[in-house]
PDB file of N, CA and C in Angstrom:
ATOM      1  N   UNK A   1     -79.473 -33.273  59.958  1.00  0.00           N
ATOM      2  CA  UNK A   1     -78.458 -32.271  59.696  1.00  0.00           C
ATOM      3  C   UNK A   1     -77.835 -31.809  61.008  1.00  0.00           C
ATOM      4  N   UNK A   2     -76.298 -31.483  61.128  1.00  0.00           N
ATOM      5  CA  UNK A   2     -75.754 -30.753  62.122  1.00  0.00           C
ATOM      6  C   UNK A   2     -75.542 -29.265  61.956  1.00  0.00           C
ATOM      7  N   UNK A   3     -75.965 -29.055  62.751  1.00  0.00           N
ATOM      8  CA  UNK A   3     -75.544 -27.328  62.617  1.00  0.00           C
ATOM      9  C   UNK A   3     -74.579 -26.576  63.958  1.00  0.00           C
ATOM     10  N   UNK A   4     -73.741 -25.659  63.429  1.00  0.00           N
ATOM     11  CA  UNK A   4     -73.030 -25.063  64.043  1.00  0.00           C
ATOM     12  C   UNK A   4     -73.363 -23.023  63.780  1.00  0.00           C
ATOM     13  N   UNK A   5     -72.921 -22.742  64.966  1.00  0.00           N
ATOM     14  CA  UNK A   5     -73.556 -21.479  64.879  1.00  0.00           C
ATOM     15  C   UNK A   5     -72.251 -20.970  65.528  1.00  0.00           C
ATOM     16  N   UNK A   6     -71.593 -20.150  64.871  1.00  0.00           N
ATOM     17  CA  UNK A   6     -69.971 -19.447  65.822  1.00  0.00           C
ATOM     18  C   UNK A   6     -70.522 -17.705  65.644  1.00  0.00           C
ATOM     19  N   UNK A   7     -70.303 -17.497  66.768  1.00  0.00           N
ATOM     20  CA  UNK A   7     -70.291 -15.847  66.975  1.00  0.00           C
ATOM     21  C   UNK A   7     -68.601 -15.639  67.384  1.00  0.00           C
ATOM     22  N   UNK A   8     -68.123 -14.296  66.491  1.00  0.00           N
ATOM     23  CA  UNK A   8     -67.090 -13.950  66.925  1.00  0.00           C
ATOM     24  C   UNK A   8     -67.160 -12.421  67.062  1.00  0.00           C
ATOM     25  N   UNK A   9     -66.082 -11.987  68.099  1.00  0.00           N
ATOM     26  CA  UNK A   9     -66.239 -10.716  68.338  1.00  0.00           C
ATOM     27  C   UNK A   9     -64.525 -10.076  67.796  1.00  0.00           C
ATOM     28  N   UNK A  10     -64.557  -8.940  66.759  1.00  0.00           N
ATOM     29  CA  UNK A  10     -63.375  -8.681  66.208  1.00  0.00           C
ATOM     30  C   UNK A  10     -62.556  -7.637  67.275  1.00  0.00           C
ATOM     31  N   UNK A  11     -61.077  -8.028  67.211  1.00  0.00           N
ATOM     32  CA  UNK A  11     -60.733  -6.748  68.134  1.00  0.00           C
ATOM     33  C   UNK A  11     -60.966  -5.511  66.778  1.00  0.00           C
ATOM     34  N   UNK A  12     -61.111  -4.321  67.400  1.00  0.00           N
ATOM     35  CA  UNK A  12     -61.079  -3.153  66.265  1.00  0.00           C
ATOM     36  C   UNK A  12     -59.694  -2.861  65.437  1.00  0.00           C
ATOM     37  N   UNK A  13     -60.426  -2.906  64.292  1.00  0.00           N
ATOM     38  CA  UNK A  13     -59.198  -2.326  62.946  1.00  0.00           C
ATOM     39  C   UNK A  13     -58.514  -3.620  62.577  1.00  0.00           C
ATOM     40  N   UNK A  14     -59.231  -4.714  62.825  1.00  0.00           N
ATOM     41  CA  UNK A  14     -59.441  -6.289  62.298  1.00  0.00           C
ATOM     42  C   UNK A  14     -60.617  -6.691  61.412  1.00  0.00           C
ATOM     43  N   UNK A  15     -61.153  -5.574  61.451  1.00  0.00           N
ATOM     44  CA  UNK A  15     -62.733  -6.481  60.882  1.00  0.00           C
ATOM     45  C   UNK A  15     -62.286  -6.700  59.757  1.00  0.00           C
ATOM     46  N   UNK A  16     -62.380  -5.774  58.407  1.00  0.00           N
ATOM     47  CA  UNK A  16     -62.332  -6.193  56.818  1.00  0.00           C
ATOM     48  C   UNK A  16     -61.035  -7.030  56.303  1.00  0.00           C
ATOM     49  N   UNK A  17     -59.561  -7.566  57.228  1.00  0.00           N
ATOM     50  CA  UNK A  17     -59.466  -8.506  57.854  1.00  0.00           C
ATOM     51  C   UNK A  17     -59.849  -9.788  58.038  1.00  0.00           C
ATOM     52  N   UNK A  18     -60.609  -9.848  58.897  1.00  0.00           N
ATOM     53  CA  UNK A  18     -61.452 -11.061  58.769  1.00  0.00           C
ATOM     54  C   UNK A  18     -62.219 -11.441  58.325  1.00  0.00           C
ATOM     55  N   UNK A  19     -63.047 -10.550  57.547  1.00  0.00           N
ATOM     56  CA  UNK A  19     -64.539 -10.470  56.686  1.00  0.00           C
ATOM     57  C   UNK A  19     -63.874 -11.217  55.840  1.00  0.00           C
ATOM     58  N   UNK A  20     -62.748 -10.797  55.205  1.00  0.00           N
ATOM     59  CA  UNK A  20     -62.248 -11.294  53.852  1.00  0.00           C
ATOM     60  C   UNK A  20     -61.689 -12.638  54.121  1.00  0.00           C
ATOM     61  N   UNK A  21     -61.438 -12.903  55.371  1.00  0.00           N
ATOM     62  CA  UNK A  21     -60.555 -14.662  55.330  1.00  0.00           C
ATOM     63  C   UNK A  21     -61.998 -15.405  56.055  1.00  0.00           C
ATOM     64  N   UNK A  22     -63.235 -14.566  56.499  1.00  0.00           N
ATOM     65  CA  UNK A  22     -63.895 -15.811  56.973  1.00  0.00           C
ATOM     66  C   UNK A  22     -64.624 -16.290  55.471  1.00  0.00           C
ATOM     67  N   UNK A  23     -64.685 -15.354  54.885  1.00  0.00           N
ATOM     68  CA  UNK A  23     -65.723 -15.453  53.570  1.00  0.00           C
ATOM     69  C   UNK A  23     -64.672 -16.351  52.722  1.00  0.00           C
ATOM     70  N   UNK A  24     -63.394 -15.940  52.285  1.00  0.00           N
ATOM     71  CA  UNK A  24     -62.612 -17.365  51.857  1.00  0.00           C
ATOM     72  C   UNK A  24     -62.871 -18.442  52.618  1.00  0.00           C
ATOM     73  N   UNK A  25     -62.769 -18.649  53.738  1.00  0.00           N
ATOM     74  CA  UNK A  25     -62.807 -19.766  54.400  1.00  0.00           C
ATOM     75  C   UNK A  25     -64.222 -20.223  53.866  1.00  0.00           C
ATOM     76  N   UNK A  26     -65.496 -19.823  54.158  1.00  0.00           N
ATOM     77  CA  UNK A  26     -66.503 -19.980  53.441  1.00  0.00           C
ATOM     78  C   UNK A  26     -66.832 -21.167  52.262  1.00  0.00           C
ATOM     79  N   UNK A  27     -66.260 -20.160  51.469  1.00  0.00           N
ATOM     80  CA  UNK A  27     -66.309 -20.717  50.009  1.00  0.00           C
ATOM     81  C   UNK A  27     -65.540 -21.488  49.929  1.00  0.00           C
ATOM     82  N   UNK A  28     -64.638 -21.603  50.860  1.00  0.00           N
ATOM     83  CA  UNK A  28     -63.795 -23.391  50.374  1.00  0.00           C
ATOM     84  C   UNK A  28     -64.247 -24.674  50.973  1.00  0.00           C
ATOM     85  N   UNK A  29     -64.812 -24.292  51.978  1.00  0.00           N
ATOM     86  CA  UNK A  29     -65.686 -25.294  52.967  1.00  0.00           C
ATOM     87  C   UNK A  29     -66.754 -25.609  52.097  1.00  0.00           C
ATOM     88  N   UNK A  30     -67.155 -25.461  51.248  1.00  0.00           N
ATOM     89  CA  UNK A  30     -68.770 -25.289  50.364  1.00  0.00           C
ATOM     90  C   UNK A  30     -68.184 -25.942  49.416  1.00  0.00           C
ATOM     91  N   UNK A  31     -67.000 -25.213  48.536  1.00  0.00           N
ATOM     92  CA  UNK A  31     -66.600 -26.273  47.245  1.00  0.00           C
ATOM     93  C   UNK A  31     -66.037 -27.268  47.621  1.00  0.00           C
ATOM     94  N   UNK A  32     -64.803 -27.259  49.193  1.00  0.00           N
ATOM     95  CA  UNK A  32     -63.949 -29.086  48.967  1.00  0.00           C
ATOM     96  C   UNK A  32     -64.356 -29.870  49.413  1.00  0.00           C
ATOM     97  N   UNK A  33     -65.776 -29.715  50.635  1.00  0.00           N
ATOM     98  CA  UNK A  33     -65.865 -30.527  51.629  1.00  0.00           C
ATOM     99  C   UNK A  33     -67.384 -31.121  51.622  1.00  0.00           C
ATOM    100  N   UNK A  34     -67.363 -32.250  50.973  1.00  0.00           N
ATOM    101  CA  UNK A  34     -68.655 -32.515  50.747  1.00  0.00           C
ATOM    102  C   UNK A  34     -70.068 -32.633  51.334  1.00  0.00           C
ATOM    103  N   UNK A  35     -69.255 -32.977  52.503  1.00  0.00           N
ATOM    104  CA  UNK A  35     -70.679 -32.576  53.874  1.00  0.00           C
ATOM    105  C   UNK A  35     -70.884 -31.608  54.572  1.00  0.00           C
ATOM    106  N   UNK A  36     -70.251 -30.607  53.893  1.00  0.00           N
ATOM    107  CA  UNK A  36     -71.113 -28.794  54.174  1.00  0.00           C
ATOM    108  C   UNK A  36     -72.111 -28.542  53.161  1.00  0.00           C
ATOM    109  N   UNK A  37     -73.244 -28.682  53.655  1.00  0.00           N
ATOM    110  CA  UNK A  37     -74.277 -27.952  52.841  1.00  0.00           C
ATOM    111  C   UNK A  37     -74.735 -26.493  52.835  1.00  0.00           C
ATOM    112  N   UNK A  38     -74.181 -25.751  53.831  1.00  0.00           N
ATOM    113  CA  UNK A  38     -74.316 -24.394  54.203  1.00  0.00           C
ATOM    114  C   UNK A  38     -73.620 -23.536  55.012  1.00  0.00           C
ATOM    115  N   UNK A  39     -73.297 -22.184  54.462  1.00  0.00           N
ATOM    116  CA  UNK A  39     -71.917 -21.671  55.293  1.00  0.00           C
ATOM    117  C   UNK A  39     -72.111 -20.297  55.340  1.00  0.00           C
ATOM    118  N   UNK A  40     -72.975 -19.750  55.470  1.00  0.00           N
ATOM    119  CA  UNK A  40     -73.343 -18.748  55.814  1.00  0.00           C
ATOM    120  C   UNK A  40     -72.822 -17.481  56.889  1.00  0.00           C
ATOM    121  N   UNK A  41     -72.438 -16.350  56.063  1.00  0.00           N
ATOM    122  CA  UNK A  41     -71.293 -15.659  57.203  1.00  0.00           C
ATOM    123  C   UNK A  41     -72.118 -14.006  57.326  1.00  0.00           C
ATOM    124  N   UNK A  42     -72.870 -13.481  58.530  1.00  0.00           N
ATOM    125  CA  UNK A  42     -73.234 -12.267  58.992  1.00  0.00           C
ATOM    126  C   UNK A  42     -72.391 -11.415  59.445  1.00  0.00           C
ATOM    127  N   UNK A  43     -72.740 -10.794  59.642  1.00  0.00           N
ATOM    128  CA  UNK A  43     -71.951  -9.382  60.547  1.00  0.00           C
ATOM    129  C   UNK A  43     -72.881  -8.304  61.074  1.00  0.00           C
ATOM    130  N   UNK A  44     -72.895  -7.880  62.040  1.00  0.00           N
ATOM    131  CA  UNK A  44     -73.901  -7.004  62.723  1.00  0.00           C
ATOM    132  C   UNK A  44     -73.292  -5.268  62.444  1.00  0.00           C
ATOM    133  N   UNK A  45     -74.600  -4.655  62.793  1.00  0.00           N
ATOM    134  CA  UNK A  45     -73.837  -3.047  62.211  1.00  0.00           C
ATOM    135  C   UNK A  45     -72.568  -2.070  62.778  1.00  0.00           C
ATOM    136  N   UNK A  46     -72.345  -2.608  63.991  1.00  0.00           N
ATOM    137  CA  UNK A  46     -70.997  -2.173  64.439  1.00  0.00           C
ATOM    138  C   UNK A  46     -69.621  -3.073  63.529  1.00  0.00           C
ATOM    139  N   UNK A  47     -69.808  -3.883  62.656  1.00  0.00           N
ATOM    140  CA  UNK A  47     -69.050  -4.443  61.626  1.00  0.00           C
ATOM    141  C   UNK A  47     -67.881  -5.474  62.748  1.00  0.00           C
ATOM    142  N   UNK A  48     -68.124  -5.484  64.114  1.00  0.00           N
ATOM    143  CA  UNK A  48     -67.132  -5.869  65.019  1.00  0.00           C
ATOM    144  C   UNK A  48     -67.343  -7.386  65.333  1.00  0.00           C
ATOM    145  N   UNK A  49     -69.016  -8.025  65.185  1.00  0.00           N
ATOM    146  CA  UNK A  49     -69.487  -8.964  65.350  1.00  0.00           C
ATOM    147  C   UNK A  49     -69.507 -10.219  64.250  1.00  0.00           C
ATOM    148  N   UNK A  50     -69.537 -10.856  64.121  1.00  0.00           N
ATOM    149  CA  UNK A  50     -69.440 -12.117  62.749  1.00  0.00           C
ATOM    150  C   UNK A  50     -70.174 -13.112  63.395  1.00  0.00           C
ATOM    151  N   UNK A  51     -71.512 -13.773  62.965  1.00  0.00           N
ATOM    152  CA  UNK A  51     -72.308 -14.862  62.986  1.00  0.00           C
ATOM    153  C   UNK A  51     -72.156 -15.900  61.896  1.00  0.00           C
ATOM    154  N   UNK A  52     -71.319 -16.895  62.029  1.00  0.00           N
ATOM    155  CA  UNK A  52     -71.856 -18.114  61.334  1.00  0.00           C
ATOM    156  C   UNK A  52     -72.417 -18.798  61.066  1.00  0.00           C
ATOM    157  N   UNK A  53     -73.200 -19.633  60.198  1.00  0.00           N
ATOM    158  CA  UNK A  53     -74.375 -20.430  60.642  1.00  0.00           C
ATOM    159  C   UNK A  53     -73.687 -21.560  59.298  1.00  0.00           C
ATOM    160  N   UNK A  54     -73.655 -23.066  60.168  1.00  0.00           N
ATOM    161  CA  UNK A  54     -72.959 -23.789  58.879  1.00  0.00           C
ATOM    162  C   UNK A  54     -74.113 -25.129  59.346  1.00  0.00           C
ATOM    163  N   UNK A  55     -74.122 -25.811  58.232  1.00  0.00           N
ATOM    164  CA  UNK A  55     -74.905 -26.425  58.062  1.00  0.00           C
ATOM    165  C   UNK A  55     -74.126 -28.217  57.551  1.00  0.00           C
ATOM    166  N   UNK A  56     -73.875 -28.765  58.010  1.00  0.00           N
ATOM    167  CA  UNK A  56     -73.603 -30.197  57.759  1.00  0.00           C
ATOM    168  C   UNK A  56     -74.386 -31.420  57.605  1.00  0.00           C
ATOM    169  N   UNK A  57     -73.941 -32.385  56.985  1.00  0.00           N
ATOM    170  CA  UNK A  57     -74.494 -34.190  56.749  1.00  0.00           C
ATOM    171  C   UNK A  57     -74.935 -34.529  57.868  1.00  0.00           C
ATOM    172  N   UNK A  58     -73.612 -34.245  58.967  1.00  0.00           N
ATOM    173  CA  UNK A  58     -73.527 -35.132  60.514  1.00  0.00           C
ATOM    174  C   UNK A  58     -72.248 -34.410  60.409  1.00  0.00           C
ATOM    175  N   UNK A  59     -72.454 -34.993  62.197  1.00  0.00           N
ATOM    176  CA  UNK A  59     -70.664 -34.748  62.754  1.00  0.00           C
ATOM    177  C   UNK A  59     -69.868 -34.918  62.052  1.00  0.00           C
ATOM    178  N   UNK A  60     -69.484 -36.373  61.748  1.00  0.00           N
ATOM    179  CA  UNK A  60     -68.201 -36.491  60.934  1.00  0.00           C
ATOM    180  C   UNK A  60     -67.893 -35.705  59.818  1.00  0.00           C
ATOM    181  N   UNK A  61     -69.164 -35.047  59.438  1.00  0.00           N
ATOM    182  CA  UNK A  61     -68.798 -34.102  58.192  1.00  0.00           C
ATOM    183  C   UNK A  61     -67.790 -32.762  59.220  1.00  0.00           C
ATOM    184  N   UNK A  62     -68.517 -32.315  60.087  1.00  0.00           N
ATOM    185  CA  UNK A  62     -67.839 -31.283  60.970  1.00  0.00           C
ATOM    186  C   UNK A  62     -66.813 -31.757  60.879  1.00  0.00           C
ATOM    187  N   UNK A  63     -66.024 -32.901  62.054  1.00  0.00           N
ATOM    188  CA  UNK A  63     -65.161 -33.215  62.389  1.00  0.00           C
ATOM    189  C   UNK A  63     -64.112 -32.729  61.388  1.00  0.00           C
ATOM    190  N   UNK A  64     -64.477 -33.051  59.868  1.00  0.00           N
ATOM    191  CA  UNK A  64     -63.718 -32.940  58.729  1.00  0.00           C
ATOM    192  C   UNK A  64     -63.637 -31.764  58.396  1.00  0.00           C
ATOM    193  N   UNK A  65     -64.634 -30.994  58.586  1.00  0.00           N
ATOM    194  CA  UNK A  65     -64.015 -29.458  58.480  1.00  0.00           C
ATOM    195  C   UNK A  65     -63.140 -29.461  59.069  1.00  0.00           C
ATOM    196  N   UNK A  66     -62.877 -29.485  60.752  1.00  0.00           N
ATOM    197  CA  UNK A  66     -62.069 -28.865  61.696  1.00  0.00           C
ATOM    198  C   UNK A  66     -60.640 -29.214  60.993  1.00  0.00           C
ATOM    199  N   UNK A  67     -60.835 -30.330  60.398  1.00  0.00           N
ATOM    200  CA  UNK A  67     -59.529 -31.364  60.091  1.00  0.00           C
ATOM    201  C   UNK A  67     -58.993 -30.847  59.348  1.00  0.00           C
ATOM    202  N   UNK A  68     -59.858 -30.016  57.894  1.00  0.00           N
ATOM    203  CA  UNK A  68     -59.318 -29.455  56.997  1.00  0.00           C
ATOM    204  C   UNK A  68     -57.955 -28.541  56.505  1.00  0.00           C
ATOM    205  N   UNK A  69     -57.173 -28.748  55.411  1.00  0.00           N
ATOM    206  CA  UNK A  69     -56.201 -27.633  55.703  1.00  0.00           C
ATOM    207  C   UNK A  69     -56.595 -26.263  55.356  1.00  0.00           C
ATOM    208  N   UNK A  70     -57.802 -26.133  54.946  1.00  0.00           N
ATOM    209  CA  UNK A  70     -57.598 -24.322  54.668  1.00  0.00           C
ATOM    210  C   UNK A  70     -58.481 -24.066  56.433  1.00  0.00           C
ATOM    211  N   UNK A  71     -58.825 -24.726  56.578  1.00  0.00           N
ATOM    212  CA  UNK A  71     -59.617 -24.617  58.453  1.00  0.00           C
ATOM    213  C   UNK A  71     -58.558 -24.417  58.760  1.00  0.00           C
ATOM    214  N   UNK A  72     -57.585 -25.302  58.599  1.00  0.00           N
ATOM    215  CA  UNK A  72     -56.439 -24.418  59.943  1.00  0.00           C
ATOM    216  C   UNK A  72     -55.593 -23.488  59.418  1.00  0.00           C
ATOM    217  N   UNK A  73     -55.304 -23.364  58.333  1.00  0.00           N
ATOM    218  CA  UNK A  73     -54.845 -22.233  58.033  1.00  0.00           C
ATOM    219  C   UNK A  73     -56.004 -20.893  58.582  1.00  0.00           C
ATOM    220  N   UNK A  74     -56.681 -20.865  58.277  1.00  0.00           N
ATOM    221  CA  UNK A  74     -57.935 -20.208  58.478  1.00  0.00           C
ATOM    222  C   UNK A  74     -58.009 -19.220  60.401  1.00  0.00           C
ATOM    223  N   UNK A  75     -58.013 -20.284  61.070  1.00  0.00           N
ATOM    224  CA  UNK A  75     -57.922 -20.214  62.050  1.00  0.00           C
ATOM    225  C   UNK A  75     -56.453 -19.584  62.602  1.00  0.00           C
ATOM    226  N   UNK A  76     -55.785 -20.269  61.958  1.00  0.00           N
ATOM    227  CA  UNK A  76     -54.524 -19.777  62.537  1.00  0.00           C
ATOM    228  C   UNK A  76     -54.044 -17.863  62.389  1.00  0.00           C
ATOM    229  N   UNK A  77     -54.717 -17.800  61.180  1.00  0.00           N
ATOM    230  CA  UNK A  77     -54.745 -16.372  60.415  1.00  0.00           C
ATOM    231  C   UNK A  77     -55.264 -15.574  61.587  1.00  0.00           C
ATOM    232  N   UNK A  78     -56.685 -15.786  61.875  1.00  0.00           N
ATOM    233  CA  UNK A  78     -57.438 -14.987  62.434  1.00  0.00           C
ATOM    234  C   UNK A  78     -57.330 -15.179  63.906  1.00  0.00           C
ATOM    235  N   UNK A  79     -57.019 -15.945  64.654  1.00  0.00           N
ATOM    236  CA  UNK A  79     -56.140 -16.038  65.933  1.00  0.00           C
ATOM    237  C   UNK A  79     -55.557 -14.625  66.331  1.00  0.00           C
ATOM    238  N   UNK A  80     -55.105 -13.636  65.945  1.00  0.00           N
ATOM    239  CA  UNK A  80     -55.010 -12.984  67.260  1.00  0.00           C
ATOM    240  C   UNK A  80     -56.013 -11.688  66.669  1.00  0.00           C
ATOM    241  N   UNK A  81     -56.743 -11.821  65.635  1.00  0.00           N
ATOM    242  CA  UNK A  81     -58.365 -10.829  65.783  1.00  0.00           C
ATOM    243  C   UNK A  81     -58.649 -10.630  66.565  1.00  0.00           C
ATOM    244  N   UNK A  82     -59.691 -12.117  66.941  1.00  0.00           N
ATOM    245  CA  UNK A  82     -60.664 -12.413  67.687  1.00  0.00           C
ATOM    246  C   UNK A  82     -60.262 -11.956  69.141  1.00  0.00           C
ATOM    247  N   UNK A  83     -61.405 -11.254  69.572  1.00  0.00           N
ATOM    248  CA  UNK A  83     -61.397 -10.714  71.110  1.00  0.00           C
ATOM    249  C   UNK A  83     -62.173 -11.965  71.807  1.00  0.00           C
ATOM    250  N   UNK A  84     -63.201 -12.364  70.952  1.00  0.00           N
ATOM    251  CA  UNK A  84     -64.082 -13.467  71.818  1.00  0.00           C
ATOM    252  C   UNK A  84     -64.302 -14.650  70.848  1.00  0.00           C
ATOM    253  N   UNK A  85     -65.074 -15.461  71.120  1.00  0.00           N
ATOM    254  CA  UNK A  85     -65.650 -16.748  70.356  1.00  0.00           C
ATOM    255  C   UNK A  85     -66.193 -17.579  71.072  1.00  0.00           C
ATOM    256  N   UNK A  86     -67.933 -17.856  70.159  1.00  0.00           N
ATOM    257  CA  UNK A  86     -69.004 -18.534  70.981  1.00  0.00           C
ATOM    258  C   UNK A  86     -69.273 -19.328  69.871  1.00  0.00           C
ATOM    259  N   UNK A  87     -68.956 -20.887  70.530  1.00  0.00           N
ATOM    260  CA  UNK A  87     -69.950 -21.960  69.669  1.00  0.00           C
ATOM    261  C   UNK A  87     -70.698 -22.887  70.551  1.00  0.00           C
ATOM    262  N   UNK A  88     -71.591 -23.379  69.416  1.00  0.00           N
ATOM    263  CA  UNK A  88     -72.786 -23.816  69.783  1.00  0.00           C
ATOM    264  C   UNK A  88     -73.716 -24.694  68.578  1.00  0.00           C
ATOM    265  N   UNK A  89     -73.701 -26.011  68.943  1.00  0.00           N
ATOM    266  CA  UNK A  89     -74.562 -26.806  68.224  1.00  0.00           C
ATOM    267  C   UNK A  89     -75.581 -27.181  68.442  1.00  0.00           C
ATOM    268  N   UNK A  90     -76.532 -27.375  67.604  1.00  0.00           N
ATOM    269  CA  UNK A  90     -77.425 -27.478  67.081  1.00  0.00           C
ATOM    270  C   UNK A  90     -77.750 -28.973  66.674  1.00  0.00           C
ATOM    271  N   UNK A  91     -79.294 -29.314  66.732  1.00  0.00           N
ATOM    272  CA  UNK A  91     -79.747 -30.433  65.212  1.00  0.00           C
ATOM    273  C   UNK A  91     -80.833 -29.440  64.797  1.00  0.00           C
ATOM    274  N   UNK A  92     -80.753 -30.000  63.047  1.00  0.00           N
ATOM    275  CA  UNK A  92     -81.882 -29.169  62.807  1.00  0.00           C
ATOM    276  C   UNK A  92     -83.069 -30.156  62.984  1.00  0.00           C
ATOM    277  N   UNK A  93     -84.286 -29.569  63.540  1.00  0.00           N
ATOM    278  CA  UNK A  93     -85.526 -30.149  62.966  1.00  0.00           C
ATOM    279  C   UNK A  93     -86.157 -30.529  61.866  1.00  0.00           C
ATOM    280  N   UNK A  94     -85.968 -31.625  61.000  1.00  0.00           N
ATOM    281  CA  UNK A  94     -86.226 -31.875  59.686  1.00  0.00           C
ATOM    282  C   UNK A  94     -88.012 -31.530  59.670  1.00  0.00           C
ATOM    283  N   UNK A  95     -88.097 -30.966  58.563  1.00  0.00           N
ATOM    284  CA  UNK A  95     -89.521 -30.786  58.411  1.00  0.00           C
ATOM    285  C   UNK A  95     -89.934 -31.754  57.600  1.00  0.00           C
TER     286      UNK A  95
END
């Protein structure tokens, strides 16, 4: 499995905002894209922070997110939120 882990940091009076287009984004990555197995979206108690944790086949499944059209719509939306953005991959350890 590939995993991706995105931390984003909201500028203020953006958050519910973005809560609402990362969580769409979410759920469309889960129903269209067959090699997301997991899409998991946090937020820490200052409501300013957003942790992703997505879960893929393999790369090429990623790749195909990025490729996706509600991904870039997605992105494009939330583009001038974001104050910061940290990614970072992962493999998981199969047990």
């Amino acid at each position: 499995m590939f995993c991706i882990s995105v931390v984003f940091d909201i500028h203020p009076g953006h958050e519910r905002a973005f809560g609402l287009a990362v969580q769409r984004n979410a759920r469309r990555s889960l129903d269209e894209e067959p090699g997301c197995r997991v899409f998991d979206v946090c937020v820490d108690d200052s409501g300013q922070r957003f942790l992703l944790y997505e879960l893929y086949d393999d790369e090429p499944a990623f790749q195909a997110h990025l490729a996706a059209p509600h991904f870039k719509v997605f992105d494009a939306e939330v583009g001038p939120w974001v104050a910061a953005k940290s990614v970072r991959r992962w493999r998981r350890l199969d047990r």
